[in-house]
Protein backbone atom coordinates (compact mmCIF):
# COMPACT_ATOMS: atom_id res chain seq x y z
CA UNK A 1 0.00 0.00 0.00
CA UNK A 2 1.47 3.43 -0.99
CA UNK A 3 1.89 5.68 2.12
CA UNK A 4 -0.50 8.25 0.98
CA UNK A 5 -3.42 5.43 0.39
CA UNK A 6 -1.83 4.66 4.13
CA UNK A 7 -2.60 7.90 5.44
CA UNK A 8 -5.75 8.42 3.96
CA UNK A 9 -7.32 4.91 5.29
CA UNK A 10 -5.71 5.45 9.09
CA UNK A 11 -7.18 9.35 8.73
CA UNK A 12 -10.60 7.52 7.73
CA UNK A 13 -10.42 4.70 10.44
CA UNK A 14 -9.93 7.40 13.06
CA UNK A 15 -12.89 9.40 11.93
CA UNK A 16 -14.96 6.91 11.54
CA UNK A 17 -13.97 5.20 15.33
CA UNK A 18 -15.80 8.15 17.54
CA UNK A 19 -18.02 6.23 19.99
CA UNK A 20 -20.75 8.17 21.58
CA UNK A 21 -22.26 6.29 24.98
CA UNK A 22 -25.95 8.25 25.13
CA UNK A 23 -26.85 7.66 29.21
CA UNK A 24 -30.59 8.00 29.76
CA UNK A 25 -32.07 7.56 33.63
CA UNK A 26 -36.03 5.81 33.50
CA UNK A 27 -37.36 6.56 37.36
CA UNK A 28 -40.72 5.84 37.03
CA UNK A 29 -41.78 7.19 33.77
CA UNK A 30 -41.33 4.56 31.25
CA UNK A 31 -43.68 6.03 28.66
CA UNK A 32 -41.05 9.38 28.43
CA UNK A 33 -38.10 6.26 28.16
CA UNK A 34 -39.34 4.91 25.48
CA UNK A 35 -40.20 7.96 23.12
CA UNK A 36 -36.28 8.95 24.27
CA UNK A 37 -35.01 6.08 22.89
CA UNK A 38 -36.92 6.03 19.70
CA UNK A 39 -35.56 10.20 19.25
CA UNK A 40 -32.23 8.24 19.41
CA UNK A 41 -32.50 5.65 17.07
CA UNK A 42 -34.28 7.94 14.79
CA UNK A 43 -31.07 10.05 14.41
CA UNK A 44 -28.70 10.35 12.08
CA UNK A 45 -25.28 9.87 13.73
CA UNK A 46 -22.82 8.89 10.89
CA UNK A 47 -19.96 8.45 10.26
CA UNK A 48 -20.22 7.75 14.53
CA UNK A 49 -20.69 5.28 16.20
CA UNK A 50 -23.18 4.84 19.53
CA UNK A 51 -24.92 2.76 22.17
CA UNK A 52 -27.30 3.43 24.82
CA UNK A 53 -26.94 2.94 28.40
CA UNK A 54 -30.33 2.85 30.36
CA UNK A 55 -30.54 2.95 34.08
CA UNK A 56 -33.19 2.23 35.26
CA UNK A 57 -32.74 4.45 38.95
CA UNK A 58 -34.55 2.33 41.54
CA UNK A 59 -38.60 3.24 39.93
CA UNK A 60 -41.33 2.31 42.73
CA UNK A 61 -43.80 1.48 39.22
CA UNK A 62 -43.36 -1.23 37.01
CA UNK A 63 -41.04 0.63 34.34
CA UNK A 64 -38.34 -2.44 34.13
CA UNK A 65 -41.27 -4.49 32.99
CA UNK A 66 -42.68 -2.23 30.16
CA UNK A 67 -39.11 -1.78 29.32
CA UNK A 68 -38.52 -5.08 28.43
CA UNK A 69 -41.87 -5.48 26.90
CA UNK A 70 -40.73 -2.48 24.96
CA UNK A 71 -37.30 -3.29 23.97
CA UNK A 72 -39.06 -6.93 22.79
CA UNK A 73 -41.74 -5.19 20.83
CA UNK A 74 -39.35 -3.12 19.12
CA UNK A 75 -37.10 -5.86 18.15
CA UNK A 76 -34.10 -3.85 19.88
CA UNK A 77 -30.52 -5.55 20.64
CA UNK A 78 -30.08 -5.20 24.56
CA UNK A 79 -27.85 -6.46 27.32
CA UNK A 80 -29.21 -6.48 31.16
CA UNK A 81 -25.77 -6.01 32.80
CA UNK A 82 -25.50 -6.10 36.34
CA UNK A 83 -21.69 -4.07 36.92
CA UNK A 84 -20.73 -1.00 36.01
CA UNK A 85 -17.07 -1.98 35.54
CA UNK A 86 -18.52 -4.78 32.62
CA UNK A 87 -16.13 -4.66 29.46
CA UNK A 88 -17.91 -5.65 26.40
CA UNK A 89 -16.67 -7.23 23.28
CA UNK A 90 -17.36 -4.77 20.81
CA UNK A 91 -19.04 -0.87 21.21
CA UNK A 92 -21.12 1.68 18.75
CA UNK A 93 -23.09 -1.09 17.36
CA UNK A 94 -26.60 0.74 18.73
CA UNK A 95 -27.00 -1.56 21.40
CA UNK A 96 -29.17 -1.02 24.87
CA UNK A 97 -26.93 -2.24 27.90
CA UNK A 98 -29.78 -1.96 30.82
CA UNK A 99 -28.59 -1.46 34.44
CA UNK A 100 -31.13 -2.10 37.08
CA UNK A 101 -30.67 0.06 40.55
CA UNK A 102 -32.29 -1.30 43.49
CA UNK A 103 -32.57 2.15 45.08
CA UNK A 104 -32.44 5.82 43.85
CA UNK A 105 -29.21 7.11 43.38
CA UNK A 106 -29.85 10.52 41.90
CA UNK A 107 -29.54 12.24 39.21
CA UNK A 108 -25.76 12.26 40.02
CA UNK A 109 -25.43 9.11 41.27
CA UNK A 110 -27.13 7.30 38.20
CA UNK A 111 -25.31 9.43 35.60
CA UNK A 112 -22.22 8.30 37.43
CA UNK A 113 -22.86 4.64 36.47
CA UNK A 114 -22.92 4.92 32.71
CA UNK A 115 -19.70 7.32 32.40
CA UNK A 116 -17.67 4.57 34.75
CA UNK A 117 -19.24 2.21 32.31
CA UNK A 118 -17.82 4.30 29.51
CA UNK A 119 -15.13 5.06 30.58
CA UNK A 120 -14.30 1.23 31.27
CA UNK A 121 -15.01 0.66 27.77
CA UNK A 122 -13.25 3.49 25.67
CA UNK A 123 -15.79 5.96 24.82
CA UNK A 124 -15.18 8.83 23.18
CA UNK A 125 -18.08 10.98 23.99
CA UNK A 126 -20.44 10.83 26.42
CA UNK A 127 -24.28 12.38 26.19
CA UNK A 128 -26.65 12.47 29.08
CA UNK A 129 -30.13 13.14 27.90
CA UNK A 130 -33.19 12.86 30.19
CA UNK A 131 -36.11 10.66 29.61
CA UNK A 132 -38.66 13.33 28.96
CA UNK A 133 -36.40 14.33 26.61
CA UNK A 134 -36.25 13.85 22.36
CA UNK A 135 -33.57 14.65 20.25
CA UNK A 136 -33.56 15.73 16.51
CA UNK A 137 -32.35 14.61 14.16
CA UNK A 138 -28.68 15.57 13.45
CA UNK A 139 -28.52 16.80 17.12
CA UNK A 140 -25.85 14.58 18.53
CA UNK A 141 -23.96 14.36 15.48
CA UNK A 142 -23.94 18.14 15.49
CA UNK A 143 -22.24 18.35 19.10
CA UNK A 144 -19.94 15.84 18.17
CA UNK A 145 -18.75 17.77 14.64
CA UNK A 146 -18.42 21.03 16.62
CA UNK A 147 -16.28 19.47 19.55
CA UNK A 148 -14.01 17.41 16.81
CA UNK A 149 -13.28 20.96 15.69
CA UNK A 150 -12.04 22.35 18.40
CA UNK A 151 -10.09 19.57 21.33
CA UNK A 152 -10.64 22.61 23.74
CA UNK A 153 -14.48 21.89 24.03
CA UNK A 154 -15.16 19.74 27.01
CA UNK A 155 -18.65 20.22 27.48
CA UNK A 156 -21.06 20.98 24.93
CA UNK A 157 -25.20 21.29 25.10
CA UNK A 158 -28.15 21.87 22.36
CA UNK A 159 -30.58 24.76 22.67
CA UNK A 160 -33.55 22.99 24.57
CA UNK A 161 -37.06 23.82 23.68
CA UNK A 162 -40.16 23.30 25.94
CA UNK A 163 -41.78 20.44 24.36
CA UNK A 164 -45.24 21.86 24.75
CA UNK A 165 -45.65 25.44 25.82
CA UNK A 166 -49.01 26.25 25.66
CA UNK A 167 -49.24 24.48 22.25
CA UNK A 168 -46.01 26.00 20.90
CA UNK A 169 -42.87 24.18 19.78
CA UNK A 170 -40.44 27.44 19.56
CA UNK A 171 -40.02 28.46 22.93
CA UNK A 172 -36.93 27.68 24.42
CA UNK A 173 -36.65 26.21 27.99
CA UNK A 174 -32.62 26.88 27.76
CA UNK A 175 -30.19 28.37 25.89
CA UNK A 176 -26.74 28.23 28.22
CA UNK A 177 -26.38 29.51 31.59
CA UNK A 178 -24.38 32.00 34.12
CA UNK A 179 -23.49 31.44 37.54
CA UNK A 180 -22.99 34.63 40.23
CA UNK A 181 -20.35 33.33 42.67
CA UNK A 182 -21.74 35.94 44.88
CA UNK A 183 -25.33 35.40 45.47
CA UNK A 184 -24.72 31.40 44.70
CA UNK A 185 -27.54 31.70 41.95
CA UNK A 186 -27.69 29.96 38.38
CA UNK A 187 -29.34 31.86 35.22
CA UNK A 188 -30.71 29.83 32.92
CA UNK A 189 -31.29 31.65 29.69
CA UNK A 190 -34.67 30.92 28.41
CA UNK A 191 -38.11 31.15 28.30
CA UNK A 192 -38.73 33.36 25.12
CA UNK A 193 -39.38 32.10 21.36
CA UNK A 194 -36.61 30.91 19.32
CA UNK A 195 -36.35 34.31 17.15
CA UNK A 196 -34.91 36.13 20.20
CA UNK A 197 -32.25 33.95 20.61
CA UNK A 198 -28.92 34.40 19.88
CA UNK A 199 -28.11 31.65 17.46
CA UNK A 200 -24.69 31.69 17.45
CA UNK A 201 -22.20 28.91 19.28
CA UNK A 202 -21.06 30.82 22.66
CA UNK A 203 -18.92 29.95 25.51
CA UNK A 204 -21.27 30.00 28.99
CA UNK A 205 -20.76 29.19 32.39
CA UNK A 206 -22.60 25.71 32.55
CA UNK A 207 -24.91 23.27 30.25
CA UNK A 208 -28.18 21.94 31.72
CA UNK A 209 -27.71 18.51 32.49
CA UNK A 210 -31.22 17.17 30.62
CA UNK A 211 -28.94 17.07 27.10
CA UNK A 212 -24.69 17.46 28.21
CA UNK A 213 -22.52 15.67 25.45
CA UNK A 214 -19.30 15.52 27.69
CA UNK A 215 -15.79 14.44 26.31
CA UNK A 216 -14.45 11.45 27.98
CA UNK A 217 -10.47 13.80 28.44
CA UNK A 218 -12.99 15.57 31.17
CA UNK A 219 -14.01 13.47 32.72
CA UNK A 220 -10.90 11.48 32.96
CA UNK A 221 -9.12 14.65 34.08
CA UNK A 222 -12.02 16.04 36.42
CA UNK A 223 -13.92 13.46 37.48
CA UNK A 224 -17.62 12.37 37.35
CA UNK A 225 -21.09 14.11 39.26
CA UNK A 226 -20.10 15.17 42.59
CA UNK A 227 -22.63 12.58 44.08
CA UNK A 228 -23.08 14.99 47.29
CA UNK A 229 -25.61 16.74 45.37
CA UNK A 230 -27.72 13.72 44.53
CA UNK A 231 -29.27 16.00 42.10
CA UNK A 232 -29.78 20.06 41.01
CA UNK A 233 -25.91 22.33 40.76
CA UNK A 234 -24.63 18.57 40.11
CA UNK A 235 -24.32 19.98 36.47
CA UNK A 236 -23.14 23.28 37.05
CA UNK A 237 -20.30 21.66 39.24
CA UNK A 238 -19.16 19.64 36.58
CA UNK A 239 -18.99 22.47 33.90
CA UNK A 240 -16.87 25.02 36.20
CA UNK A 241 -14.60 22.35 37.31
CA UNK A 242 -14.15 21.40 33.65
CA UNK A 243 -13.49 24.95 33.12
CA UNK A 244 -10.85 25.68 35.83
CA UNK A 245 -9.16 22.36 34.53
CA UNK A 246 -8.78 24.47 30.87
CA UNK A 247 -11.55 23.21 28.86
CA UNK A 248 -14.57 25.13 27.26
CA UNK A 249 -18.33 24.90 27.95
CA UNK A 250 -20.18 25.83 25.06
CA UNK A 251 -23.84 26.37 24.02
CA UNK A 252 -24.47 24.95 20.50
CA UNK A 253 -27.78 26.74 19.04
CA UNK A 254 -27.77 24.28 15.71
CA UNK A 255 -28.31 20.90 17.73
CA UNK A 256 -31.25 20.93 19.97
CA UNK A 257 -33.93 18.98 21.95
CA UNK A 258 -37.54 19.21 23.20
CA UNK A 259 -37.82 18.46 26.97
CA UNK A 260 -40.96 17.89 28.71
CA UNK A 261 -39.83 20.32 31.57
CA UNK A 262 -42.99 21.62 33.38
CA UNK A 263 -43.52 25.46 31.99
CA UNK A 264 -43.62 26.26 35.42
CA UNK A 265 -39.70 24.81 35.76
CA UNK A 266 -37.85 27.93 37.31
CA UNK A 267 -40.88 29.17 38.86
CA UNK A 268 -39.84 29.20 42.84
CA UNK A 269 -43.30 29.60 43.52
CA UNK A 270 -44.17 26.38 42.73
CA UNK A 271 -41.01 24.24 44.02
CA UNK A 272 -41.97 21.10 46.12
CA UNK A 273 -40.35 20.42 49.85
CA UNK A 274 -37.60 18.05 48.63
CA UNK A 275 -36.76 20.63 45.76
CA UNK A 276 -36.37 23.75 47.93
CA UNK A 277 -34.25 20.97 50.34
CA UNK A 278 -31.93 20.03 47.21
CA UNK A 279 -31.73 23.32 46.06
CA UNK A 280 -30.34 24.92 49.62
CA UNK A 281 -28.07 22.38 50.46
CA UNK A 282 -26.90 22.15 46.95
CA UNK A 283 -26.32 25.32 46.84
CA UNK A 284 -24.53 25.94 50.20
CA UNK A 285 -21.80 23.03 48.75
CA UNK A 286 -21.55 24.69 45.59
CA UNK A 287 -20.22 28.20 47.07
CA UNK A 288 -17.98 26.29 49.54
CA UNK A 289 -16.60 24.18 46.32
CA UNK A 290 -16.27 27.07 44.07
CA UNK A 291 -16.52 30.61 45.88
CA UNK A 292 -13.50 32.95 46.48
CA UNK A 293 -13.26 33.99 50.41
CA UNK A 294 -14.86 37.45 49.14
CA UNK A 295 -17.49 35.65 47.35
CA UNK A 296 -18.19 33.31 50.50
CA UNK A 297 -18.08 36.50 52.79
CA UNK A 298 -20.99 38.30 50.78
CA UNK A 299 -23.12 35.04 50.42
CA UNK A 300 -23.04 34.86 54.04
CA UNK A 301 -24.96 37.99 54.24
CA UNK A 302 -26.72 37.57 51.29
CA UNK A 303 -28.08 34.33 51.57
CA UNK A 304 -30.38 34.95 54.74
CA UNK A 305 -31.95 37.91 52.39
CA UNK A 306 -32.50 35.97 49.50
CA UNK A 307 -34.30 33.07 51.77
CA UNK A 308 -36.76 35.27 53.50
CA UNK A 309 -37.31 37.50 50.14
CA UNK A 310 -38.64 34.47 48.32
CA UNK A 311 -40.60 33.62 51.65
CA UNK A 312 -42.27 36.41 51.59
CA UNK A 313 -43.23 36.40 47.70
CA UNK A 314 -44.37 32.62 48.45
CA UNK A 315 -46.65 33.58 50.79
CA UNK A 316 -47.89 37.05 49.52
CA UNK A 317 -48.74 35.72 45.82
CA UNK A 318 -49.86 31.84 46.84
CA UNK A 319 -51.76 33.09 49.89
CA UNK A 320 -50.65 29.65 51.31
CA UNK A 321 -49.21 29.55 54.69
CA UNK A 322 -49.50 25.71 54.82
CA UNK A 323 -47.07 25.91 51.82
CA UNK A 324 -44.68 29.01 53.82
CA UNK A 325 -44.15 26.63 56.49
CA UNK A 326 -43.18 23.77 54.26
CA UNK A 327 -41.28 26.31 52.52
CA UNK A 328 -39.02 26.85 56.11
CA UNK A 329 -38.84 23.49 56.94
CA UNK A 330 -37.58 21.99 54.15
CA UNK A 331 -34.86 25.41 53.97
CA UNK A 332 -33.70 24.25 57.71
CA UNK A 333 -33.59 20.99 56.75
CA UNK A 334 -31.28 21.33 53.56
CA UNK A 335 -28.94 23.33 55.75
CA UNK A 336 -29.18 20.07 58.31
CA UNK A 337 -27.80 18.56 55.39
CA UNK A 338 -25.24 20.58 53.93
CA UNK A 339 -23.44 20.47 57.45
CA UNK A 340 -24.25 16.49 57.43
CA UNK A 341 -22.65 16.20 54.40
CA UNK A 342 -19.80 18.89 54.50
């Protein structure tokens, strides 16, 4: 073989060799799973390469039996494996390997299990996408092109429409997000229609975690999910301590996915107990991971504000003091367990 034939073919092999691991977590909504899945297979992810690991995350229903009646029905290649430290014979061949959790690990925890699982096995790329979520198309492929491009990307995400708002399709639940370091608060960019967005690829401070394609150098070099925050910041984490470590976090308008998040998602109002919990002790951990000694000095201050300000619009706008003393208990009790956990 002449050496430029030689080069060519190796060049080829290479491209051609990206393996994408696509982690979905089922708890309790098996329906959402399965339309997931089909948005996968649906795609269009040549020249790559991909399989799809399902956890299912400890579900009180009975989603591991209308997954199997699913993944019969649809004729689909799948492996029940019961270790997350399995090595398999052969990857991207659009395969299902389905983990079973006895209990609820999280949205962290469960995550963790398919990137040690990929990681095991040589993955190139992996994507987290939630199970009330669909892809399009060319969406993966997309993130993959753009990261190829450029080795500094380590974490990339789609823009993420509502899947129904009010009947629409073009309103966009997220579009990238900033962090203040000094009030400890995340700002998700979204909730406005798709011709106010700015549709151009743009470095941000973190990717939701619902659709994250995540290069396996990160999380070789960073680590996985924190799995102290069992779930909310969990993806925020990830993305700044990608970013101290030198990689980018980018927002890729041309790739995107419809998520089933309720329209009232970042409405405080309407948070439950164990979300305003998460959310507080989440949050605490994230400032003492991440905050300079100025930044942790103002939060201090700032943080009892911020708690009683969105007490009092709780209770002045619901008219629910049932709900206001939920509200406190379940603040108290996330900062029980931030020092638990500290």
């Amino acid at each position: 073989m002449k050496e430029g034939n030689y080069i060519y073919l190796r060049a080829f092999c290479v491209h051609v060799s990206k393996s994408i691991l696509i982690i979905i977590l089922n708890w309790n909504c098996a329906h959402d799973t399965m339309e997931a899945i089909r948005s996968v297979y649906a795609s269009k992810v040549e020249p790559y390469t991909y399989d799809i690991f399902l956890v299912d995350n400890g579900s009180k229903d009975d989603s591991v039996q209308k997954l199997r009646a699913f993944f019969a029905s649809e004729g689909l290649r799948v492996e029940e494996i019961h270790d997350e430290q399995t090595t398999i014979a052969e990857k991207g061949t659009k395969k299902i390997f389905f983990y079973i959790s006895p209990v609820n690990t999280g949205f962290a925890g469960g995550n963790n299990i398919g990137m040690r699982f990929a990681l095991k096995n040589g993955y190139d790329f992996v994507f987290l996408l939630n199970a009330d979520a669909v892809v399009s198309q060319d969406c993966i492929k997309v993130l993959v092109e753009t990261m190829k491009k450029d080795a500094s990307i380590g974490i990339a995400g789609p823009k993420v429409y509502y899947y129904d708002f009010h009947g629409k399709k073009n309103i966009i639940s997220f579009a990238g997000g900033r962090i203040n370091l000094w009030k400890g608060l995340g700002n998700p960019l979204g909730g406005f229609p798709d011709e106010k967005c700015e549709n151009k690829i743009k470095e941000v401070d973190y990717i939701e975690g619902s659709a994250m394609m995540i290069r396996d150098a990160v999380l070789n070099k960073v680590g996985l999910f924190d799995e102290r925050f069992f779930a909310y910041w969990e993806d925020s984490d990830l993305c700044l301590r990608a970013r101290k470590n030198g990689f980018k976090v980018m927002f890729i308008p041309d790739s995107f996915v419809y998520h089933r998040v309720s329209m009232g998602g970042y409405d405080f109002l309407h948070y439950s107990y164990n979300k305003i919990k998460l959310l507080t002790q989440n949050r605490m951990l994230f400032m003492r991971k991440h905050a300079s000694t100025a930044q942790k000095f103002f939060f201090v201050w700032y943080f009892p504000y911020s708690i009683l300000a969105a007490l009092f619009l709780r209770t002045i706008r619901r008219r629910d003091f049932t709900y206001s003393i939920e509200t406190i208990k379940a603040t108290f009790d996330g900062i029980r367990e931030f020092i638990r956990i500290g």
